[in-house]
C-alpha atoms as a PDB file:
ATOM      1  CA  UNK A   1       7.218  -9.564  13.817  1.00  0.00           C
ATOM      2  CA  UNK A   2       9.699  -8.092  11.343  1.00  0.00           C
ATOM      3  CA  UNK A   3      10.074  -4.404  10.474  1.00  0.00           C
ATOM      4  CA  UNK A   4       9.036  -5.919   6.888  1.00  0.00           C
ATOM      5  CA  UNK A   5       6.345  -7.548   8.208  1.00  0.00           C
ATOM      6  CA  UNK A   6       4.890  -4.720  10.843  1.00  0.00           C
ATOM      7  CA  UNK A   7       4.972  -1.872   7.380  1.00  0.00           C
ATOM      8  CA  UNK A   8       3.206  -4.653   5.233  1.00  0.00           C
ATOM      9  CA  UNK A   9       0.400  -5.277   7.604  1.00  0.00           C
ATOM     10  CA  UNK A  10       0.366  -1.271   7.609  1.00  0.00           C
ATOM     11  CA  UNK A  11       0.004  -1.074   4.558  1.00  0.00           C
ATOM     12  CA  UNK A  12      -2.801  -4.104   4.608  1.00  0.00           C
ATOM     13  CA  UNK A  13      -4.345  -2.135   6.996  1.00  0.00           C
ATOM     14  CA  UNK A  14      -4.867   1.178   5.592  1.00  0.00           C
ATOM     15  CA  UNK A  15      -5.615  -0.230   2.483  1.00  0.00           C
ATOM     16  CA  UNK A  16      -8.524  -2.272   3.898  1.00  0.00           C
ATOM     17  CA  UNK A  17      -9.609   1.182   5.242  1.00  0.00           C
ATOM     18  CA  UNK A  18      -9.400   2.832   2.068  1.00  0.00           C
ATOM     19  CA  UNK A  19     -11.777   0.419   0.550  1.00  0.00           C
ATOM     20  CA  UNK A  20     -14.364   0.532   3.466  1.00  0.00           C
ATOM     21  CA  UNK A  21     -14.471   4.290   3.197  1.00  0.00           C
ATOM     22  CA  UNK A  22     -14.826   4.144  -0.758  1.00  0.00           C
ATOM     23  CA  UNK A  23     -17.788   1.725  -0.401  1.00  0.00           C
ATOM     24  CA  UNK A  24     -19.324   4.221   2.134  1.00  0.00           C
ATOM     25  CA  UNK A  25     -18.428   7.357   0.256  1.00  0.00           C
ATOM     26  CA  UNK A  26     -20.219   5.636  -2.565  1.00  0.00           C
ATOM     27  CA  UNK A  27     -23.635   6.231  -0.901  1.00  0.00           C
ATOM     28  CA  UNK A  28     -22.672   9.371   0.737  1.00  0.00           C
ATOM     29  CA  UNK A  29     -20.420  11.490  -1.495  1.00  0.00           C
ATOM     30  CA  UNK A  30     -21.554  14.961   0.867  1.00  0.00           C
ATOM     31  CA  UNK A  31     -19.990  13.163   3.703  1.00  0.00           C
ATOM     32  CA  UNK A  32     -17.025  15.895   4.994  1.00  0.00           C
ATOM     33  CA  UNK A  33     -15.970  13.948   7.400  1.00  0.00           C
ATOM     34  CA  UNK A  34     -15.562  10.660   5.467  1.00  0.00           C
ATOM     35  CA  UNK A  35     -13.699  12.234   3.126  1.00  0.00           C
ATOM     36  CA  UNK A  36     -11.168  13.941   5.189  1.00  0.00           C
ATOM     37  CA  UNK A  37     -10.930  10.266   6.860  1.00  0.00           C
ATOM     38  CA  UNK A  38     -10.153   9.085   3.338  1.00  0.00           C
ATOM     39  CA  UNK A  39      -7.810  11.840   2.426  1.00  0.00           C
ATOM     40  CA  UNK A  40      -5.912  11.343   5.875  1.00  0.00           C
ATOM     41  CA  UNK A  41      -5.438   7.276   5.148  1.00  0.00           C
ATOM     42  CA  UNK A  42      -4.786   7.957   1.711  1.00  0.00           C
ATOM     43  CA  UNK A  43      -1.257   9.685   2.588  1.00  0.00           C
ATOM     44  CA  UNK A  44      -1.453   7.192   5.029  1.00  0.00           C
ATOM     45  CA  UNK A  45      -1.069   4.077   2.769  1.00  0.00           C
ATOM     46  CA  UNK A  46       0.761   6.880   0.566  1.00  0.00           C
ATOM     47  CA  UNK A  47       3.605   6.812   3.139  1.00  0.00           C
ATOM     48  CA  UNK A  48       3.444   3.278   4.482  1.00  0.00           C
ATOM     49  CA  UNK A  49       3.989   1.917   0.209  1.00  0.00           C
ATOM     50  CA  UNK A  50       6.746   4.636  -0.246  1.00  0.00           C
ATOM     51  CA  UNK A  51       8.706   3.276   3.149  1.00  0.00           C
ATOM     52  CA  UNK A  52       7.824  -0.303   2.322  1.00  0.00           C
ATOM     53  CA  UNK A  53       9.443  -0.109  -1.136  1.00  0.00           C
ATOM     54  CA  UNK A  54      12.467   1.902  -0.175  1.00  0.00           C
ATOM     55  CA  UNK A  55      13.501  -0.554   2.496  1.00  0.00           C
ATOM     56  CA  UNK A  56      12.022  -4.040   0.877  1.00  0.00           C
ATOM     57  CA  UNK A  57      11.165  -3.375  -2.640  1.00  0.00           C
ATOM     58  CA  UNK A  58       8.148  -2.644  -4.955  1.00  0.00           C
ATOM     59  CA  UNK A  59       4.712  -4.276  -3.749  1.00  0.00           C
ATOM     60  CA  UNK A  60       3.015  -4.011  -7.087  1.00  0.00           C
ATOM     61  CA  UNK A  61       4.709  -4.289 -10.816  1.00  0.00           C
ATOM     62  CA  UNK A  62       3.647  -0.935 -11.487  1.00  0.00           C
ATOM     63  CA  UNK A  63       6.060   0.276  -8.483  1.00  0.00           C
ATOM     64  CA  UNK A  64       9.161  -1.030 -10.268  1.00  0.00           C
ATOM     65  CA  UNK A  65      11.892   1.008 -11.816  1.00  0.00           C
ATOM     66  CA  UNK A  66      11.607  -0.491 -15.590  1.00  0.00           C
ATOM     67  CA  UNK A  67      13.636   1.878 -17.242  1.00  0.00           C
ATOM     68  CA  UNK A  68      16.012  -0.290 -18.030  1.00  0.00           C
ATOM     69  CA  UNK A  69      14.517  -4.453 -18.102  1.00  0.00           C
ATOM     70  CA  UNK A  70      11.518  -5.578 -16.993  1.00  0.00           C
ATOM     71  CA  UNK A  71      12.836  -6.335 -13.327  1.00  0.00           C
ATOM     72  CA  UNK A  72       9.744  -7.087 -11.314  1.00  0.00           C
ATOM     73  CA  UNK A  73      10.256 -11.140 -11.465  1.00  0.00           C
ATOM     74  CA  UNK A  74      13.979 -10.580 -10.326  1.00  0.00           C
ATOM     75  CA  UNK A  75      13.026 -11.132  -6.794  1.00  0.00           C
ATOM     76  CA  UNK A  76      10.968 -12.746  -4.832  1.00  0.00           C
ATOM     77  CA  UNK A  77       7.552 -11.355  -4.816  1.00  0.00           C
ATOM     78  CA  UNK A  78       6.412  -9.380  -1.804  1.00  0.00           C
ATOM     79  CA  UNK A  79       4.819 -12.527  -0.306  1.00  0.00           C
ATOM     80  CA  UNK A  80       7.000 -14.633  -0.218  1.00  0.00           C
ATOM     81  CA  UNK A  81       9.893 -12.534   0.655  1.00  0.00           C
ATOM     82  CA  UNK A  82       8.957 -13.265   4.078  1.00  0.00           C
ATOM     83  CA  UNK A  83       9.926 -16.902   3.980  1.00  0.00           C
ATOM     84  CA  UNK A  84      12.971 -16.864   2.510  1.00  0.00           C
END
C-alpha cells in the first residue's frame, strides 16, 4: 500500500473510533476513561489529517487554503487521487 494510502486508512481508522466512542460517551458522559480514549484519538486523527494534507492535500473543502480562489475542485478529490 502507498504512504497515501497507509495515512488515509489512518485516518479512516481513528475516525471510525472517534464515532464509536461518541455514541458510547453519549450514554455515559461520567465515563473517565472513555474520554481520555477520545481525547487520545482525537489528536490522533488530529495528527494523521494534518500529515495527510501536508503531503497529499486537503481531505475535506473546509481544509483548503481559499484565500485566494475557491481551489478545492482543482484536483482530484481525495478518492480518487489514488487511481490516477
Amino acid at each position: 500500500m502507498s504512504q497515501r494510502g497507509e495515512l488515509l486508512q489512518k485516518v479512516q481508522q481513528y475516525d471510525f473510533m472517534l464515532y464509536e466512542l461518541q455514541l458510547y460517551l453519549n450514554s455515559h458522559p461520567w465515563c473517565k476513561s472513555a474520554l481520555e480514549t477520545y481525547k487520545k484519538y482525537k489528536k490522533m486523527s488530529d495528527d494523521a489529517k494534518k500529515q495527510y494534507t501536508e503531503k497529499f492535500g486537503a481531505l475535506r473543502a473546509e481544509d483548503t487554503n481559499t484565500e485566494s480562489s475557491w481551489n478545492w475542485i482543482d484536483s482530484p478529490w481525495p478518492w480518487e487521487r489514488e487511481a490516477n
